[in-house]
PDB file of N, CA and C in Angstrom:
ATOM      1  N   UNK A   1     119.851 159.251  94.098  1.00  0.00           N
ATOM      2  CA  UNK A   1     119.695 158.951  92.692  1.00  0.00           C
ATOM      3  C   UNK A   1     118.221 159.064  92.321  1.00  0.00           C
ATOM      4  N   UNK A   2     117.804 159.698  91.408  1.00  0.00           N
ATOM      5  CA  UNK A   2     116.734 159.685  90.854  1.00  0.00           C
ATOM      6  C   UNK A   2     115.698 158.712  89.579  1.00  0.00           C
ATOM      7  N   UNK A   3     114.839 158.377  89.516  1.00  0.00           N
ATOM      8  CA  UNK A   3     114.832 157.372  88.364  1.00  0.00           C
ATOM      9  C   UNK A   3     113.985 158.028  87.447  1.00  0.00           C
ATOM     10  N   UNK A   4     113.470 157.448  86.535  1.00  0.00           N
ATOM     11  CA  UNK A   4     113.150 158.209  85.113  1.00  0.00           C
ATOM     12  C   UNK A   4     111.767 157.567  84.970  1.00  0.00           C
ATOM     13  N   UNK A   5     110.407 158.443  85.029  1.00  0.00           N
ATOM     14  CA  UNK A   5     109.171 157.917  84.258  1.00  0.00           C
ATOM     15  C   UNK A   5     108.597 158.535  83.022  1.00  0.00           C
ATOM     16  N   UNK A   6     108.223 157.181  82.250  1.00  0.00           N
ATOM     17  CA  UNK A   6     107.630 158.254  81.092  1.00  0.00           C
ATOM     18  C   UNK A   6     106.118 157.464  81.267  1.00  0.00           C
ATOM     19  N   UNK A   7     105.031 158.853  80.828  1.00  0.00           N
ATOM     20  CA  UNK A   7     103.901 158.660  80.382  1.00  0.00           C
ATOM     21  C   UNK A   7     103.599 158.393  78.982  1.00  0.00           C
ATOM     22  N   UNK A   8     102.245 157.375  78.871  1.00  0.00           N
ATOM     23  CA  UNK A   8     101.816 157.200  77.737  1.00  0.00           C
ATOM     24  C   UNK A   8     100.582 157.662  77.647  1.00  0.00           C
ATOM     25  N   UNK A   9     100.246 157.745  76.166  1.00  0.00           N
ATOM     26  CA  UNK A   9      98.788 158.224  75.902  1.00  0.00           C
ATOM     27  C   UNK A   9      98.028 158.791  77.119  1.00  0.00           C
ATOM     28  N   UNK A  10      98.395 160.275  77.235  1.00  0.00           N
ATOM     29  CA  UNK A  10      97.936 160.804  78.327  1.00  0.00           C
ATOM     30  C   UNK A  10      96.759 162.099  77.412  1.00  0.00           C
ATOM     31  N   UNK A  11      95.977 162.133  77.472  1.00  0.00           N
ATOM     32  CA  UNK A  11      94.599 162.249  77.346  1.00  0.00           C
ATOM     33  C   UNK A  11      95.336 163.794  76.774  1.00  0.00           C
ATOM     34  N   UNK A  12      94.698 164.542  75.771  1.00  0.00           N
ATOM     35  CA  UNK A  12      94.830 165.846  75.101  1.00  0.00           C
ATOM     36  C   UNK A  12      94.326 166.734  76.513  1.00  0.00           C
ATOM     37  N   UNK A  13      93.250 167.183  76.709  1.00  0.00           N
ATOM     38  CA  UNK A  13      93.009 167.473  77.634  1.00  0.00           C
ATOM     39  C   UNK A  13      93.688 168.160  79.339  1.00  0.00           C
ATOM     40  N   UNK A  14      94.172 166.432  79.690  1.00  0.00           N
ATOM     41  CA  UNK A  14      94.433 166.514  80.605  1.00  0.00           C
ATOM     42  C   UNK A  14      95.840 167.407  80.087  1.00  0.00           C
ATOM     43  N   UNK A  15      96.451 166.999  79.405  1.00  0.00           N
ATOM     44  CA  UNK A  15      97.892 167.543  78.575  1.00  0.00           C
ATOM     45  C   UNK A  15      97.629 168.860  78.919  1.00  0.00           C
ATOM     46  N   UNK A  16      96.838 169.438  78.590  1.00  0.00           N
ATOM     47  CA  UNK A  16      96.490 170.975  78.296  1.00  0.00           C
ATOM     48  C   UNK A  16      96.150 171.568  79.869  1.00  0.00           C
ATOM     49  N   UNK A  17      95.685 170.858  80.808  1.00  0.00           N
ATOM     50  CA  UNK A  17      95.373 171.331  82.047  1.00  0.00           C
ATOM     51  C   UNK A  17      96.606 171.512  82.599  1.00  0.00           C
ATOM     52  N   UNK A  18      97.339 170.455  82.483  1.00  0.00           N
ATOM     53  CA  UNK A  18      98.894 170.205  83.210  1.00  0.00           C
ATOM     54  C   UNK A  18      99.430 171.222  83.075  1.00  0.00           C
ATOM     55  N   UNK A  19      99.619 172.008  81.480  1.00  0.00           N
ATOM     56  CA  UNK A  19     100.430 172.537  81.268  1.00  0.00           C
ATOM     57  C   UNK A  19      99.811 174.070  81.641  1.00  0.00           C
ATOM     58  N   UNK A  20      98.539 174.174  81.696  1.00  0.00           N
ATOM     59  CA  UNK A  20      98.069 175.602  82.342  1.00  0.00           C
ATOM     60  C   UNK A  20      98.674 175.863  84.034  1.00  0.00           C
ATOM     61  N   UNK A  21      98.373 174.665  84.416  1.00  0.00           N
ATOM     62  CA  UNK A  21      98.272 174.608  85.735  1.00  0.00           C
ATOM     63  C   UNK A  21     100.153 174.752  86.358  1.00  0.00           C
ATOM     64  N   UNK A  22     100.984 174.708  85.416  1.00  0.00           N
ATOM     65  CA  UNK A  22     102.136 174.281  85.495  1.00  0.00           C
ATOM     66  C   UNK A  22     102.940 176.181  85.496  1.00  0.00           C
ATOM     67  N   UNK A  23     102.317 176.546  84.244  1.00  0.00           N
ATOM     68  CA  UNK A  23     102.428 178.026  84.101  1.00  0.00           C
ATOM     69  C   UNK A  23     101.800 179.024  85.238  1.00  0.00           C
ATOM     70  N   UNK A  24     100.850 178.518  85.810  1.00  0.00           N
ATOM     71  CA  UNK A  24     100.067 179.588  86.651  1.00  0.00           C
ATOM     72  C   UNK A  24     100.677 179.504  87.650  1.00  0.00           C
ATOM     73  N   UNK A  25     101.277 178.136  88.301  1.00  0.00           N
ATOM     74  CA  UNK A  25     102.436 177.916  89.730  1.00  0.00           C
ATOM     75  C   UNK A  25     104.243 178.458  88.881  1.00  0.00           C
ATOM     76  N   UNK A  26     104.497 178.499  87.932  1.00  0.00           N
ATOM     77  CA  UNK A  26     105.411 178.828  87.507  1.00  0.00           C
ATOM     78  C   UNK A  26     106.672 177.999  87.678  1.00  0.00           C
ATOM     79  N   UNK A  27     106.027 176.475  86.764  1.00  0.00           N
ATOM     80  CA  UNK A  27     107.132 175.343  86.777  1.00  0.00           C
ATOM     81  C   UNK A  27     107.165 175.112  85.483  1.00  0.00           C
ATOM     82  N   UNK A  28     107.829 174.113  84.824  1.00  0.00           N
ATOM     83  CA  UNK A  28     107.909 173.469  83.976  1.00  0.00           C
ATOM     84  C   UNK A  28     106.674 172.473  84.226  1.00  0.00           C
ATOM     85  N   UNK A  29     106.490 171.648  83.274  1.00  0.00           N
ATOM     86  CA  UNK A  29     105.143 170.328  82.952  1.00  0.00           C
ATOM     87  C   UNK A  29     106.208 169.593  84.407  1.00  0.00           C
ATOM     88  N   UNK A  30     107.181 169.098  83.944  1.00  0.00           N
ATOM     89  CA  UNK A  30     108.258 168.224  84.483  1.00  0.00           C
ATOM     90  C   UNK A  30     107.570 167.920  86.134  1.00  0.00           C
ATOM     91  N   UNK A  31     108.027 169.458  86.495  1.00  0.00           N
ATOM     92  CA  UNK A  31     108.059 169.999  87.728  1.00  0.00           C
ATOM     93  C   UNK A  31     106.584 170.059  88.137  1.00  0.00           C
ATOM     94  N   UNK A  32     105.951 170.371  87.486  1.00  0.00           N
ATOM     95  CA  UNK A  32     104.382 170.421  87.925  1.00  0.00           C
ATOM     96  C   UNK A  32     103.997 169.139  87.934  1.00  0.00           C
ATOM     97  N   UNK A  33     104.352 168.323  87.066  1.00  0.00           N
ATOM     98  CA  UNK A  33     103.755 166.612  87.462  1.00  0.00           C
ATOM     99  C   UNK A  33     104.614 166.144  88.856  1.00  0.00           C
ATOM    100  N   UNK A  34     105.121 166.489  89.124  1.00  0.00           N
ATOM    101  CA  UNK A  34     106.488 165.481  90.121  1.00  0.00           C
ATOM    102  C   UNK A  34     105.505 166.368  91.250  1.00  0.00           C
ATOM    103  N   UNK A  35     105.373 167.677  91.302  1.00  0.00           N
ATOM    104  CA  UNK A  35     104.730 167.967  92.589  1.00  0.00           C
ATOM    105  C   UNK A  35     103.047 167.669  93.017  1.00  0.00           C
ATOM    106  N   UNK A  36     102.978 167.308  91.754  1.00  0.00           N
ATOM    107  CA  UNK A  36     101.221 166.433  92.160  1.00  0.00           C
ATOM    108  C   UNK A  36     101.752 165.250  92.768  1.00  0.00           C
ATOM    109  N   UNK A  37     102.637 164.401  92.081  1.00  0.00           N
ATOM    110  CA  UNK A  37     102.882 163.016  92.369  1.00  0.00           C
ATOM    111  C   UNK A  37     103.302 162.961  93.800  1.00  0.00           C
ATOM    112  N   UNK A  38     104.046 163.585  94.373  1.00  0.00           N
ATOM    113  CA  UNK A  38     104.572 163.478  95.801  1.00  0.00           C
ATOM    114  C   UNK A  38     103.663 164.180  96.700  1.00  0.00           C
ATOM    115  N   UNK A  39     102.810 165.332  95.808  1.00  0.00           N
ATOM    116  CA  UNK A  39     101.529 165.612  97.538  1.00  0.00           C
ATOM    117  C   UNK A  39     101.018 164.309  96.959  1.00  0.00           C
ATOM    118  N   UNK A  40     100.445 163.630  96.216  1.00  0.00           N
ATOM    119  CA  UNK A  40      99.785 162.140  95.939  1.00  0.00           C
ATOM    120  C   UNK A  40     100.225 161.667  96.643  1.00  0.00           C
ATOM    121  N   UNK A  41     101.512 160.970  96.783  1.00  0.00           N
ATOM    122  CA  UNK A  41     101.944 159.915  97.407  1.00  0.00           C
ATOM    123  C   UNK A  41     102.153 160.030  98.902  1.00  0.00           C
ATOM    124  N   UNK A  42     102.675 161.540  99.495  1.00  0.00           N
ATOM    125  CA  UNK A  42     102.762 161.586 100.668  1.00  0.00           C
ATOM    126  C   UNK A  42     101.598 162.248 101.724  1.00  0.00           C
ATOM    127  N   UNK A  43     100.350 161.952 101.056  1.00  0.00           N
ATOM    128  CA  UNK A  43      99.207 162.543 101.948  1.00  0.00           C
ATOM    129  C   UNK A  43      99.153 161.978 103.305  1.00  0.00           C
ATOM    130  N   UNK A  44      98.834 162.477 104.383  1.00  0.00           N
ATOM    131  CA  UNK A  44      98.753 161.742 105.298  1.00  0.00           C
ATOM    132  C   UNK A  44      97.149 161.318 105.632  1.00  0.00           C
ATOM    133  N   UNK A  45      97.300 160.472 106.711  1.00  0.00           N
ATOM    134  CA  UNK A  45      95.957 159.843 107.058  1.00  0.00           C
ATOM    135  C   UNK A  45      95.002 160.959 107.556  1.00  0.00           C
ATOM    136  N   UNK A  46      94.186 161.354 107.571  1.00  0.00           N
ATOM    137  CA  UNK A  46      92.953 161.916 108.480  1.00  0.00           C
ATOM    138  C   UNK A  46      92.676 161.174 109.693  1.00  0.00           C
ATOM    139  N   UNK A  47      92.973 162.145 110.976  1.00  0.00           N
ATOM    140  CA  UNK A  47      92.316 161.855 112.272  1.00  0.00           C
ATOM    141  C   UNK A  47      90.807 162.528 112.348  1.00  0.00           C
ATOM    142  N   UNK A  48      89.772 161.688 111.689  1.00  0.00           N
ATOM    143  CA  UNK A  48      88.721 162.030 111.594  1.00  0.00           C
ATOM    144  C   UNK A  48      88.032 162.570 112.812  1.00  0.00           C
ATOM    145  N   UNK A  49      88.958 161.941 114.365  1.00  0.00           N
ATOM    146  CA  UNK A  49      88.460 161.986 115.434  1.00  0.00           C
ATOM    147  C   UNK A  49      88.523 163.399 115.721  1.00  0.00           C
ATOM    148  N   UNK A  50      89.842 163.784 115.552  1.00  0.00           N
ATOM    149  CA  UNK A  50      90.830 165.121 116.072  1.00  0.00           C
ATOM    150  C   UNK A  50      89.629 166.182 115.151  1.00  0.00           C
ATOM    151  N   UNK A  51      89.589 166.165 113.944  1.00  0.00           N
ATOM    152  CA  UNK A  51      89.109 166.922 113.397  1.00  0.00           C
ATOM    153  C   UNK A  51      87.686 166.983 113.867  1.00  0.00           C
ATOM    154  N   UNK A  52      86.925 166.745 114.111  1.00  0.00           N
ATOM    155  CA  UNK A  52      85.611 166.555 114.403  1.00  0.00           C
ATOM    156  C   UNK A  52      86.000 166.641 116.392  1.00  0.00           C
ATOM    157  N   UNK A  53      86.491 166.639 117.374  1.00  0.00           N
ATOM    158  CA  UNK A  53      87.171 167.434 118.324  1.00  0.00           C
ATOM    159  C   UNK A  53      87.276 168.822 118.183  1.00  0.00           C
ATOM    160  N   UNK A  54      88.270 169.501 116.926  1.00  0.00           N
ATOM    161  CA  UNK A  54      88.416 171.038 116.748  1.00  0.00           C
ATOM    162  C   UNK A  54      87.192 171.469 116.002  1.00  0.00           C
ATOM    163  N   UNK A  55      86.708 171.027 115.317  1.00  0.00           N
ATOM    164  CA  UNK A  55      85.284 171.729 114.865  1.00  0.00           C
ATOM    165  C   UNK A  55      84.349 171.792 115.901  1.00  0.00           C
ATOM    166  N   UNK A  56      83.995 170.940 116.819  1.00  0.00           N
ATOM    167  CA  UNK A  56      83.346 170.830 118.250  1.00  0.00           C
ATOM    168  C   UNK A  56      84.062 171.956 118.844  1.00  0.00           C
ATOM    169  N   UNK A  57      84.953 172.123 118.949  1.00  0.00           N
ATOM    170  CA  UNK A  57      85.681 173.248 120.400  1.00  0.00           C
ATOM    171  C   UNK A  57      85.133 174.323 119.628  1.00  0.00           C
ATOM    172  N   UNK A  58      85.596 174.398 118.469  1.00  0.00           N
ATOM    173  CA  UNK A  58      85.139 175.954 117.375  1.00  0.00           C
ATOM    174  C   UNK A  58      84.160 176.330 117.179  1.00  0.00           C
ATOM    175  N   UNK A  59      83.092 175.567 117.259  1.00  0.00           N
ATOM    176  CA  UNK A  59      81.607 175.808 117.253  1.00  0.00           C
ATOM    177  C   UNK A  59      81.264 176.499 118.464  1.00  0.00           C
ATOM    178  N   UNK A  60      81.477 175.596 119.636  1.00  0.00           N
ATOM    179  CA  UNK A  60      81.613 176.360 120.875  1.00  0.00           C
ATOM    180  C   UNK A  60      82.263 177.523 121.336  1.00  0.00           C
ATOM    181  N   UNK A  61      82.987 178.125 120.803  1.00  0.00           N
ATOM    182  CA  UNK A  61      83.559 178.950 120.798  1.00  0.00           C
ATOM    183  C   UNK A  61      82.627 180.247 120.234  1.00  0.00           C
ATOM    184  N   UNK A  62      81.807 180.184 119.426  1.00  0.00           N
ATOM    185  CA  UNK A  62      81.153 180.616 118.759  1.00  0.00           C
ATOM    186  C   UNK A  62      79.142 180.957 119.075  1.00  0.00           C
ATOM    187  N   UNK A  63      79.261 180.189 120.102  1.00  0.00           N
ATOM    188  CA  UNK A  63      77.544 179.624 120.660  1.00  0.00           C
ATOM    189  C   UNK A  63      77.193 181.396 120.573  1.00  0.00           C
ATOM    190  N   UNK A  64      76.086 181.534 120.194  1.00  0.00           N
ATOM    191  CA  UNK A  64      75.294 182.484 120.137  1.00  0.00           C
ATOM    192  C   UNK A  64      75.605 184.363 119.461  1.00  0.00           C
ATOM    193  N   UNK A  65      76.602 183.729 118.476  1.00  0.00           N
ATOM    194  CA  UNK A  65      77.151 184.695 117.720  1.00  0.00           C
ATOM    195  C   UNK A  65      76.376 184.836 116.204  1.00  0.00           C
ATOM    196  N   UNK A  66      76.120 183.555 115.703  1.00  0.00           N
ATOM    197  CA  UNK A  66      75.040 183.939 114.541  1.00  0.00           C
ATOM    198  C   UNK A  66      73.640 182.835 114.783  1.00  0.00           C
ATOM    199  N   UNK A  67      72.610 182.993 114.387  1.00  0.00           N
ATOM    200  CA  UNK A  67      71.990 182.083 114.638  1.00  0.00           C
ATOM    201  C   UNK A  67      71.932 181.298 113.469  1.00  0.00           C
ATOM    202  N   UNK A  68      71.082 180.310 113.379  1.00  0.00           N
ATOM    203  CA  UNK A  68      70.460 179.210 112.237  1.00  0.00           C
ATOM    204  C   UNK A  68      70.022 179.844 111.171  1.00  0.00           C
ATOM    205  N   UNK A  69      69.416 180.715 112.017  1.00  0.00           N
ATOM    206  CA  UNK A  69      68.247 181.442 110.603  1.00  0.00           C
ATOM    207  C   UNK A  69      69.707 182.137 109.796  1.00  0.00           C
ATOM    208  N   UNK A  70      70.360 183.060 110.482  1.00  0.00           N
ATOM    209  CA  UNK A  70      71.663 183.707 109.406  1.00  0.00           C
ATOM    210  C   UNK A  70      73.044 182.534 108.731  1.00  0.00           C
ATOM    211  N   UNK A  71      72.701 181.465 109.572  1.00  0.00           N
ATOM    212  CA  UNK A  71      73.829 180.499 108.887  1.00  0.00           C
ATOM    213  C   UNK A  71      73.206 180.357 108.113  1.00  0.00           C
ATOM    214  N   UNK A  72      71.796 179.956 107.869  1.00  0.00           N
ATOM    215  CA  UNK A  72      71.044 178.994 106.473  1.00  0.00           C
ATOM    216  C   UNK A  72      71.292 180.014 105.736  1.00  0.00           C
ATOM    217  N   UNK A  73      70.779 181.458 105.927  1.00  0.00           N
ATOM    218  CA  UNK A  73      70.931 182.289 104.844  1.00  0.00           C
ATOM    219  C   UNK A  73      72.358 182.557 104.045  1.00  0.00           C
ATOM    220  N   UNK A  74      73.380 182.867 104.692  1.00  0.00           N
ATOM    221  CA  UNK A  74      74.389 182.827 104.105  1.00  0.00           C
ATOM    222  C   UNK A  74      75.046 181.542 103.260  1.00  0.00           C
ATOM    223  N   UNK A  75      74.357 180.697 103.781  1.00  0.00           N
ATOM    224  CA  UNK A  75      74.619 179.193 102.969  1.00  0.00           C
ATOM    225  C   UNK A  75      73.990 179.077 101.903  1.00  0.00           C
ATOM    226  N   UNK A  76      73.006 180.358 101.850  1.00  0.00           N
ATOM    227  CA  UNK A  76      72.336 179.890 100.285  1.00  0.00           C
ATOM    228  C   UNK A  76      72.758 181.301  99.680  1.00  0.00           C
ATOM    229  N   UNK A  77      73.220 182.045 100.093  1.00  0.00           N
ATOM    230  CA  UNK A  77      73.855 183.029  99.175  1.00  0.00           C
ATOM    231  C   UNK A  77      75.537 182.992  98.795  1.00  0.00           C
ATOM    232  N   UNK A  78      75.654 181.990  99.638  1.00  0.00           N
ATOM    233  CA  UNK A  78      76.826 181.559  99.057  1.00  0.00           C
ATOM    234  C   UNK A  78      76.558 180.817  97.713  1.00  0.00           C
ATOM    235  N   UNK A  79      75.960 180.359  97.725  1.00  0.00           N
ATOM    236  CA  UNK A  79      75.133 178.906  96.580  1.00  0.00           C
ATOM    237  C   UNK A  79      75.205 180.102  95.036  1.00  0.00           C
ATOM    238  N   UNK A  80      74.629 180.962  95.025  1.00  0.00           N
ATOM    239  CA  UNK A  80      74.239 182.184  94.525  1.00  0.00           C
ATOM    240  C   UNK A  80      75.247 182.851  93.368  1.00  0.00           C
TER     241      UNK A  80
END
């Protein structure tokens, strides 16, 4: 069974994003709010550990393929 929410005074704006954002995935408003709301609600936790583990292995993986000097650079032409 499903239950029924309604919004109030929901900002012009945001109204107008929803409904772009709703067209560009190719839902209804309906459907485009319900699928924010449930990745919202069902995010899971971050294993900050795990992640910071695979970025460590991946880096290593990598030792002496670009240096500092070409990471900084590409980090600021990314900026660019």
């Amino acid at each position: 069974m499903n239950a029924t929410l309604s919004l109030k005074e929901v900002p012009v704006g945001t109204h107008r994003t929803l409904k772009e954002r709703a067209e560009r995935n190719h839902r209804s408003l309906n459907s485009e709010i319900l699928a924010i709301l449930e990745a919202a609600v069902s995010s899971q936790k971050i294993d900050t550990n795990e992640n910071l583990r695979k970025a460590r292995a991946l880096r290593q993986s990598f030792t002496g393929l670009i240096s500092d000097t070409d990471l900084q650079a590409a980090k600021r032409a990314g900026r660019s």
